[in-house]
C-alpha atoms as a PDB file:
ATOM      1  CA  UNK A   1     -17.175 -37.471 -16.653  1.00  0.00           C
ATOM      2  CA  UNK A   2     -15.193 -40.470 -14.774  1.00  0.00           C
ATOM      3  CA  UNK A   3     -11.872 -38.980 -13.345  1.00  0.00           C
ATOM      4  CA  UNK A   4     -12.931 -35.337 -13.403  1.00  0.00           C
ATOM      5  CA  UNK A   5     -12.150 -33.553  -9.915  1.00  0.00           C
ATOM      6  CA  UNK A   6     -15.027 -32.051  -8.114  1.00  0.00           C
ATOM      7  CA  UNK A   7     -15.210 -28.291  -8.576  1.00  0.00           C
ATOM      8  CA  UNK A   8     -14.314 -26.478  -5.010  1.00  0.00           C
ATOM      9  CA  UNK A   9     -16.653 -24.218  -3.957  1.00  0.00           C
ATOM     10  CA  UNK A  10     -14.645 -20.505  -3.794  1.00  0.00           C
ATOM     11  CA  UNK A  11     -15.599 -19.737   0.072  1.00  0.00           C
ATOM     12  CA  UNK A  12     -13.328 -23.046   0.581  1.00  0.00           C
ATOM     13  CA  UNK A  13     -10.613 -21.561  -1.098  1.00  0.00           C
ATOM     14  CA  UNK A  14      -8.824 -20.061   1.800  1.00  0.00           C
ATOM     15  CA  UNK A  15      -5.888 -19.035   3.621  1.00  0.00           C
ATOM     16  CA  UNK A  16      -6.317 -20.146   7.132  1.00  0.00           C
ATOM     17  CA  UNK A  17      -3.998 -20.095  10.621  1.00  0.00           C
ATOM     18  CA  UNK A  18      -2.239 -23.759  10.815  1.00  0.00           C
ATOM     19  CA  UNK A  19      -0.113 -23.249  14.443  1.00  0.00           C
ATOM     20  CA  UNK A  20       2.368 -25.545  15.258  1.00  0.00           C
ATOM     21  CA  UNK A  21       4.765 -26.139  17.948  1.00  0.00           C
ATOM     22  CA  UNK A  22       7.492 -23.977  18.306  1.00  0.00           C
ATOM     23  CA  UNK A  23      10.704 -24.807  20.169  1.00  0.00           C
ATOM     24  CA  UNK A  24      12.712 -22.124  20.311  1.00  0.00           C
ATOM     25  CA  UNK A  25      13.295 -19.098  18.541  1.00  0.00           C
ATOM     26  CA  UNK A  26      16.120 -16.702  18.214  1.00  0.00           C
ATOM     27  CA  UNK A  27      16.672 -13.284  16.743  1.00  0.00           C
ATOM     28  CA  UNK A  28      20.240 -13.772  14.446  1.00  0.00           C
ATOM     29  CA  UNK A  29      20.252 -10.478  12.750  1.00  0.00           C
ATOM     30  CA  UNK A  30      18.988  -7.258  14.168  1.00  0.00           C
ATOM     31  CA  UNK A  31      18.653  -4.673  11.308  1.00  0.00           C
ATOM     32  CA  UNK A  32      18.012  -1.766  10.855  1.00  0.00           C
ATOM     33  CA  UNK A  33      14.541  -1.703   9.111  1.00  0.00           C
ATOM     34  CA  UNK A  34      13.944  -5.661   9.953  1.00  0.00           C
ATOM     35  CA  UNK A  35      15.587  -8.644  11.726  1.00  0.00           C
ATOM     36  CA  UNK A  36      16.190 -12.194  10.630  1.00  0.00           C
ATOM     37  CA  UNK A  37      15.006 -14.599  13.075  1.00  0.00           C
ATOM     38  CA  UNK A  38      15.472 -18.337  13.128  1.00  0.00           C
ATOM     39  CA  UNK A  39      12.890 -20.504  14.610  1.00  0.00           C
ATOM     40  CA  UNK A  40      12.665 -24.027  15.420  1.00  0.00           C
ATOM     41  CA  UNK A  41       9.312 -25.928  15.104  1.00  0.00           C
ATOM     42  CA  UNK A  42       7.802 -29.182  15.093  1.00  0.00           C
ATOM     43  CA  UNK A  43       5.243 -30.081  11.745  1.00  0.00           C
ATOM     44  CA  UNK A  44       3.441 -32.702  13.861  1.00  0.00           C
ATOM     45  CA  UNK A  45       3.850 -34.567  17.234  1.00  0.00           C
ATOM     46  CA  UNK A  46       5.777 -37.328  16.280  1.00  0.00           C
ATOM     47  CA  UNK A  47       8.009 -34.650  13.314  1.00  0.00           C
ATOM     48  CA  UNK A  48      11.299 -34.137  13.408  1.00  0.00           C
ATOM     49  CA  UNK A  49      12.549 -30.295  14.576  1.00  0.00           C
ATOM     50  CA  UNK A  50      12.786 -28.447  11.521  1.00  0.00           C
ATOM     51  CA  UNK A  51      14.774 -24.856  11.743  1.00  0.00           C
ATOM     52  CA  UNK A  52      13.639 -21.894   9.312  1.00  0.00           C
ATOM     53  CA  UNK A  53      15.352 -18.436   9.213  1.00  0.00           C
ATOM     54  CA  UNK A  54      13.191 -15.458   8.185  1.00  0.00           C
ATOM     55  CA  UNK A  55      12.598 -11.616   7.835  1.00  0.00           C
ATOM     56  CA  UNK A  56      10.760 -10.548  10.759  1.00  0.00           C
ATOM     57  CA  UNK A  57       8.643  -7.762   9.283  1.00  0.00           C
ATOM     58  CA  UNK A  58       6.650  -5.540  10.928  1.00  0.00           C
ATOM     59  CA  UNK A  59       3.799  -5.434   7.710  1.00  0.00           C
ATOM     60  CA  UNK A  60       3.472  -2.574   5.249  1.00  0.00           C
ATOM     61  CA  UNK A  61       0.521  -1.156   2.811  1.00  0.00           C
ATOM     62  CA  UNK A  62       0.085  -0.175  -0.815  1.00  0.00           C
ATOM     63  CA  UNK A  63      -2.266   2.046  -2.343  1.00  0.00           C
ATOM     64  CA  UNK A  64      -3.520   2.321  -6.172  1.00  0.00           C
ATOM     65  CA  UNK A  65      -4.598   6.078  -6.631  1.00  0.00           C
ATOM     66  CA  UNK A  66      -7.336   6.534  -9.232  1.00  0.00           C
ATOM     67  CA  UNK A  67      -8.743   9.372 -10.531  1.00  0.00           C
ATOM     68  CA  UNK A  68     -12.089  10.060 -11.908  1.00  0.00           C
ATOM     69  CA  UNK A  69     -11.255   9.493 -15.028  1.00  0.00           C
ATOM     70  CA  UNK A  70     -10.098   6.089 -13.982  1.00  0.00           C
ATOM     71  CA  UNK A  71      -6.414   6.508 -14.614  1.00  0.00           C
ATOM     72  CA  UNK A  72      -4.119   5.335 -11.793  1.00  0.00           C
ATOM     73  CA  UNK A  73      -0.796   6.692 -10.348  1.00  0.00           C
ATOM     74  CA  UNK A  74       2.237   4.813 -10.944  1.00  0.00           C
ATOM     75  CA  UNK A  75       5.685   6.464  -9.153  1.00  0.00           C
ATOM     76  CA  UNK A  76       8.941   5.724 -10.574  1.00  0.00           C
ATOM     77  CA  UNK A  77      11.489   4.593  -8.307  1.00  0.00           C
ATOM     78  CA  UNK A  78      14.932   2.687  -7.670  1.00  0.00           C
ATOM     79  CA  UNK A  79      15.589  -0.149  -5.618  1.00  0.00           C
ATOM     80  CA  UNK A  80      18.758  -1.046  -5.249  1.00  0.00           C
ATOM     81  CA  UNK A  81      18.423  -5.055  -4.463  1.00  0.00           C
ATOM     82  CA  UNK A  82      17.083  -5.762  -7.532  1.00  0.00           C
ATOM     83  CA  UNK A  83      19.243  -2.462  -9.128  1.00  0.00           C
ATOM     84  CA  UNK A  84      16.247  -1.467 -11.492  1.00  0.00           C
ATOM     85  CA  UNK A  85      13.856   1.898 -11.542  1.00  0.00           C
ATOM     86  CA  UNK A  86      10.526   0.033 -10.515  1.00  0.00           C
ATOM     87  CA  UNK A  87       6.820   1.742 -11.713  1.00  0.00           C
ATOM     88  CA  UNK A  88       4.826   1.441  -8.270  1.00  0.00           C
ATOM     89  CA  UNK A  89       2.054   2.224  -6.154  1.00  0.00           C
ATOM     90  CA  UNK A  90       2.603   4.517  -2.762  1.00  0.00           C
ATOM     91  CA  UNK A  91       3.479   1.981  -0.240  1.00  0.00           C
ATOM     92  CA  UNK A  92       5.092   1.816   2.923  1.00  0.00           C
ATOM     93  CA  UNK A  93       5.779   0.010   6.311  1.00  0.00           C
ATOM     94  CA  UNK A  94       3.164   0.120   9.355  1.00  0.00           C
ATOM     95  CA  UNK A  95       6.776   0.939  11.548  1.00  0.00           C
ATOM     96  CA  UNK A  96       4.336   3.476  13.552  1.00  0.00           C
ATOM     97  CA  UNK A  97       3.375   1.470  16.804  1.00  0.00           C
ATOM     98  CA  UNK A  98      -0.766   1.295  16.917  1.00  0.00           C
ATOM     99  CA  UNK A  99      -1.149   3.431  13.937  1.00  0.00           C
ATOM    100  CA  UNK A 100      -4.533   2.369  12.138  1.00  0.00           C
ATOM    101  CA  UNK A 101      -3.593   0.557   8.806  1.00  0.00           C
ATOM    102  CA  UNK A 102      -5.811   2.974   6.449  1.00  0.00           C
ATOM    103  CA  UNK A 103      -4.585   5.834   8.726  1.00  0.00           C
ATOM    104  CA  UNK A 104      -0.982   4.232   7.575  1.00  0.00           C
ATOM    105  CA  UNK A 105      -1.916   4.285   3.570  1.00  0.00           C
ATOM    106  CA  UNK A 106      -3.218   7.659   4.160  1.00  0.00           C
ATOM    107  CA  UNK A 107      -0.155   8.634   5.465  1.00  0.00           C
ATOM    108  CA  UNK A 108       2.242   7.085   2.530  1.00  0.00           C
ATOM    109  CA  UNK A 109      -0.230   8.550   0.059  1.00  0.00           C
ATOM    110  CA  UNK A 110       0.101  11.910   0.926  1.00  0.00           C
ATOM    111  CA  UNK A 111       3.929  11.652   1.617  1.00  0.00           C
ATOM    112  CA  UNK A 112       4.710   9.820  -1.940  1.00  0.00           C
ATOM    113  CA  UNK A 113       2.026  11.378  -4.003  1.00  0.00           C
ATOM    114  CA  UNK A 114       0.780  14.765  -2.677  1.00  0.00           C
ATOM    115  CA  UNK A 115      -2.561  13.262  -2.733  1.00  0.00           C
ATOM    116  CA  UNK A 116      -5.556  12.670  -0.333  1.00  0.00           C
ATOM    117  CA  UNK A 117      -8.377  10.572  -0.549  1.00  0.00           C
ATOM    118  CA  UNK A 118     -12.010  10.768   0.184  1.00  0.00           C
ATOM    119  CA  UNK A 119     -12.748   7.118  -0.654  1.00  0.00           C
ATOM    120  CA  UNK A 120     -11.143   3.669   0.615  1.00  0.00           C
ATOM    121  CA  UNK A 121     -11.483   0.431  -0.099  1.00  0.00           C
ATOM    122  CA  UNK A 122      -9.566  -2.981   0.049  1.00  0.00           C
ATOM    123  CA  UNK A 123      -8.398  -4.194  -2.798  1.00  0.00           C
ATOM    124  CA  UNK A 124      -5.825  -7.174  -2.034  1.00  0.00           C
ATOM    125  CA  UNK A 125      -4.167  -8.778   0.912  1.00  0.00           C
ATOM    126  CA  UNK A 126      -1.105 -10.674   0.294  1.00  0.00           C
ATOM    127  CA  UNK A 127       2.329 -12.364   1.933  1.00  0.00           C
ATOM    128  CA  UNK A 128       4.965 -10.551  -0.533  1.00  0.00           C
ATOM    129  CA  UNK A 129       7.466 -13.882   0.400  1.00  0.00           C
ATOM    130  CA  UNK A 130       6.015 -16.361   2.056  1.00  0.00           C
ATOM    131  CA  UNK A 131       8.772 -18.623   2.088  1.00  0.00           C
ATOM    132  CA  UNK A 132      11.291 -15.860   3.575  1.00  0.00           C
ATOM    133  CA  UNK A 133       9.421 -13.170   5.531  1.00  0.00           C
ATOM    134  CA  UNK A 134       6.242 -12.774   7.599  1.00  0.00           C
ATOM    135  CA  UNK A 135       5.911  -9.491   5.655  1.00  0.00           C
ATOM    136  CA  UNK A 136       2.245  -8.427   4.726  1.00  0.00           C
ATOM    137  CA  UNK A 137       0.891  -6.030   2.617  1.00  0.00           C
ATOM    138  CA  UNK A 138      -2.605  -4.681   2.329  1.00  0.00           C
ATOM    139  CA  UNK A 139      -3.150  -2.945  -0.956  1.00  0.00           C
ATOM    140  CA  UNK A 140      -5.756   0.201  -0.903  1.00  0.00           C
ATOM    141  CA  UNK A 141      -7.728   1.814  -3.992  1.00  0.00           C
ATOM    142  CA  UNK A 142      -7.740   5.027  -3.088  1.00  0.00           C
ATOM    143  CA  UNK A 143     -10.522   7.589  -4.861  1.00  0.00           C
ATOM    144  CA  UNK A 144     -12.039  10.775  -4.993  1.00  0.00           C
ATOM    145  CA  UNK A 145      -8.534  12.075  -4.701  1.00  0.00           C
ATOM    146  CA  UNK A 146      -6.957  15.966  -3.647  1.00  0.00           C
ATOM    147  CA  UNK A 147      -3.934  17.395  -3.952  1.00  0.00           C
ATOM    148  CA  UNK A 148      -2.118  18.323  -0.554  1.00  0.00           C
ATOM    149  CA  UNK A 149      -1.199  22.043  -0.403  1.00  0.00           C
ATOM    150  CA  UNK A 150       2.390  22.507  -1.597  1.00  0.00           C
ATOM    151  CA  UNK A 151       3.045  24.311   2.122  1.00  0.00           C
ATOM    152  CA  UNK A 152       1.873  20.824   3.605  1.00  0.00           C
ATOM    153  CA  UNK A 153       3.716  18.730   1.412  1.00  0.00           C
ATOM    154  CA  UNK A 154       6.807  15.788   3.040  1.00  0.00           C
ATOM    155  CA  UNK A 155       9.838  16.731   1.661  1.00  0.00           C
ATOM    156  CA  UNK A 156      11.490  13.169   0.071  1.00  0.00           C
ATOM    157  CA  UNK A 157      14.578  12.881   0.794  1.00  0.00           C
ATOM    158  CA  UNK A 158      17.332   9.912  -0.735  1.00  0.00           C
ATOM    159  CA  UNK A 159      15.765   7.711  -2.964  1.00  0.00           C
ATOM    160  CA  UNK A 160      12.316   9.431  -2.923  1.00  0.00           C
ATOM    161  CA  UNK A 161      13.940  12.188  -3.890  1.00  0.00           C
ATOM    162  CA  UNK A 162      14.019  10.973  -7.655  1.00  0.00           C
ATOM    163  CA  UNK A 163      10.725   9.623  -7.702  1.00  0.00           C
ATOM    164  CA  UNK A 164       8.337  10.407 -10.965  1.00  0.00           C
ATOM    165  CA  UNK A 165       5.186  10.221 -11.634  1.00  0.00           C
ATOM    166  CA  UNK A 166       2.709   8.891 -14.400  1.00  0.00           C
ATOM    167  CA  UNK A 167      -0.758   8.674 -15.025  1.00  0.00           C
ATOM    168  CA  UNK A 168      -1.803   5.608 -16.906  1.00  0.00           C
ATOM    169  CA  UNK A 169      -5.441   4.233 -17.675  1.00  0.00           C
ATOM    170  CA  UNK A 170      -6.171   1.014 -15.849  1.00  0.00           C
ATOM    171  CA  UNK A 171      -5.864  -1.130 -19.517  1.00  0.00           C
ATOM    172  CA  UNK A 172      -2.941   0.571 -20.488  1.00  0.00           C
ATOM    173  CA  UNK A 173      -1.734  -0.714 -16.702  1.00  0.00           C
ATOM    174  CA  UNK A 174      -2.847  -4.264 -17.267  1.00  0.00           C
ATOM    175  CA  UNK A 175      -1.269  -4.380 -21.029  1.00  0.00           C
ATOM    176  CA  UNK A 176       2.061  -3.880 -19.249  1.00  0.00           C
ATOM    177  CA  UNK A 177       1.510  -5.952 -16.463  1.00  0.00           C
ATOM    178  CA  UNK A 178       0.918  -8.855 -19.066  1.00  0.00           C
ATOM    179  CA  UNK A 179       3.590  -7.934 -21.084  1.00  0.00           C
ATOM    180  CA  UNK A 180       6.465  -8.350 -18.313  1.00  0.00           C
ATOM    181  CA  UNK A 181       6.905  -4.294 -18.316  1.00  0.00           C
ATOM    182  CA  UNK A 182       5.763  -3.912 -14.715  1.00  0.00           C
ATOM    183  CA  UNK A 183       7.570  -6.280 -11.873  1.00  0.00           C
ATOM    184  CA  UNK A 184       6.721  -4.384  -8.143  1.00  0.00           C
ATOM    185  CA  UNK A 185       4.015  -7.175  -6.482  1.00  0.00           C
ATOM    186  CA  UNK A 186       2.216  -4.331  -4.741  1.00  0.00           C
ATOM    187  CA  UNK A 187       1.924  -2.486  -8.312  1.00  0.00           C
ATOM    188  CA  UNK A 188       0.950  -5.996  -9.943  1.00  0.00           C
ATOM    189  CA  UNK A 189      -1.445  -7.186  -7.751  1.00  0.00           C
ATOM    190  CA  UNK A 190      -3.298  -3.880  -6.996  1.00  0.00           C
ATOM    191  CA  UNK A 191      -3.625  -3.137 -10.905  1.00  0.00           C
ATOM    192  CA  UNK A 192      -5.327  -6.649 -11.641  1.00  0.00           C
ATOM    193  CA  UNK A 193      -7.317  -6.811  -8.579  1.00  0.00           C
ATOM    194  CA  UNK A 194      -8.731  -3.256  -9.470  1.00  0.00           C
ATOM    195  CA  UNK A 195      -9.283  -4.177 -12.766  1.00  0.00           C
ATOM    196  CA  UNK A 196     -11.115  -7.258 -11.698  1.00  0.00           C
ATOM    197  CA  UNK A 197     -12.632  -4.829  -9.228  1.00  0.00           C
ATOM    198  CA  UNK A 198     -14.100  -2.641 -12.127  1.00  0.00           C
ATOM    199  CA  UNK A 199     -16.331  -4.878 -13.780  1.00  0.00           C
ATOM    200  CA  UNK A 200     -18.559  -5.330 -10.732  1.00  0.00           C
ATOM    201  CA  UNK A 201     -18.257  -1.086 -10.428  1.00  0.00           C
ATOM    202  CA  UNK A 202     -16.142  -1.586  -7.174  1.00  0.00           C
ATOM    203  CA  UNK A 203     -19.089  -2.537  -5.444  1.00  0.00           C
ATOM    204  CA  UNK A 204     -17.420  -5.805  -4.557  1.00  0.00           C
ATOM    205  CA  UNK A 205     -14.394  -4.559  -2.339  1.00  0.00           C
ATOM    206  CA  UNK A 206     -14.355  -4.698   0.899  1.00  0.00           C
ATOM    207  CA  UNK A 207     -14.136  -1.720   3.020  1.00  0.00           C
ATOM    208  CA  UNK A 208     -10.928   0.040   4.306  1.00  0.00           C
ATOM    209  CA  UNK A 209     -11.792  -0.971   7.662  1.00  0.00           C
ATOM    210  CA  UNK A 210     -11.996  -4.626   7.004  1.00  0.00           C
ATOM    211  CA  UNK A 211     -10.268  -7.123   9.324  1.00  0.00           C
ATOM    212  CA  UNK A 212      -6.941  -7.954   8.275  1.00  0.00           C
ATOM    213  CA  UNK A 213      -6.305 -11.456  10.409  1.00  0.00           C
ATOM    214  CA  UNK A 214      -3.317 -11.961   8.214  1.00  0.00           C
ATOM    215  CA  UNK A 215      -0.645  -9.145   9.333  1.00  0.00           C
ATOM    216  CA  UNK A 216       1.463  -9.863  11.792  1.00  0.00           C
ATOM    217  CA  UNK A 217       0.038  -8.035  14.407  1.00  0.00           C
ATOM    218  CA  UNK A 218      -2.891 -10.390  14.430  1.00  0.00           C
ATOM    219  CA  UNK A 219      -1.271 -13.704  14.018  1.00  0.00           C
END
């Protein structure tokens, strides 16, 4: 049909490193989780300077626990920027200098949830704001799941303190996701990607260990 655009093939449908020239860069806020840093870059050659302040974030992970039933875990919780109780996922930063990233979601699993896992896989990678932070998350499915021993279990403390949880089947997830119920990206994401994931039996996903050129550490 005349005007139609060419289908792209999906493999060219992808994020990909575009460096450019950086002039200077300077740390304006030092925080005490992240710091705001304010570089100045060049688009091109002949470009004019152009200065962008960010969150300088050291990367975090998610993890969608489901059960063999194929319900998933969803924690209540409150965030205070936004000054709502959030559903979620587990999810955390990687703040633990050369801690492995599953080794990470195993770690925010069992300190949110009380649960282990004996099965890992990738579900999503994605830049939570893109336009304001180098933040990246990886977001786990996490299976064949345990409960940690109460005498091994993290005590939460502050706002973890209040969290609840809720088992949910993965439609009854999706429903609410498409309704506007649910709003936390890693929560979002995870639930559609698994539910995506489902229909080829999981056998799709990559594995936990998959490279992950996109978190900071790697850029």
């Amino acid at each position: 049909m005349p005007g139609t655009p060419e289908t792209t093939p999906a493999t060219q449908v992808s994020d990909a490193p575009s460096p450019r020239r950086l002039l200077s860069t300077e740390k304006v806020y030092q925080g005490r989780i992240w710091d705001v840093v304010s570089d100045t870059f060049q688009l091109s050659e002949s470009g004019d300077a152009l200065t962008r302040d960010y969150i300088d974030h050291p990367g975090a992970v998610a993890v969608l626990p489901m059960d063999a039933e194929g319900r998933i875990l969803l924690l209540k919780q409150y965030r205070h920027p936004v000054g709502m109780d959030l559903w979620e996922v587990p999810a955390g930063l990687l703040d633990v200098e050369g801690e492995d990233f599953v080794v990470g979601a195993a770690r925010e699993l069992g300190e949110e949830a009380d649960l282990a896992a004996g099965t890992w896989n990738v579900l999503a990678d994605v830049f939570n704001s893109p336009g304001s932070s180098s933040e990246a998350i990886r977001i786990y499915l996490a299976r064949d799941l345990t409960e940690i021993p109460h005498h091994e279990r993290h005590e939460r403390t502050d706002e973890e303190a209040e969290i609840e949880f809720h088992w949910i089947s993965l439609d009854d997830a999706v429903a609410s996701v498409l309704a506007g119920r649910l709003h936390n990206p890693s929560a979002v994401v995870g639930i559609l990607a698994a539910a995506a994931a489902r229909d080829g039996n999981f056998q799709e996903l990559r594995p936990a260990d998959a490279p992950w050129p996109a978190h900071p550490s790697q850029r």
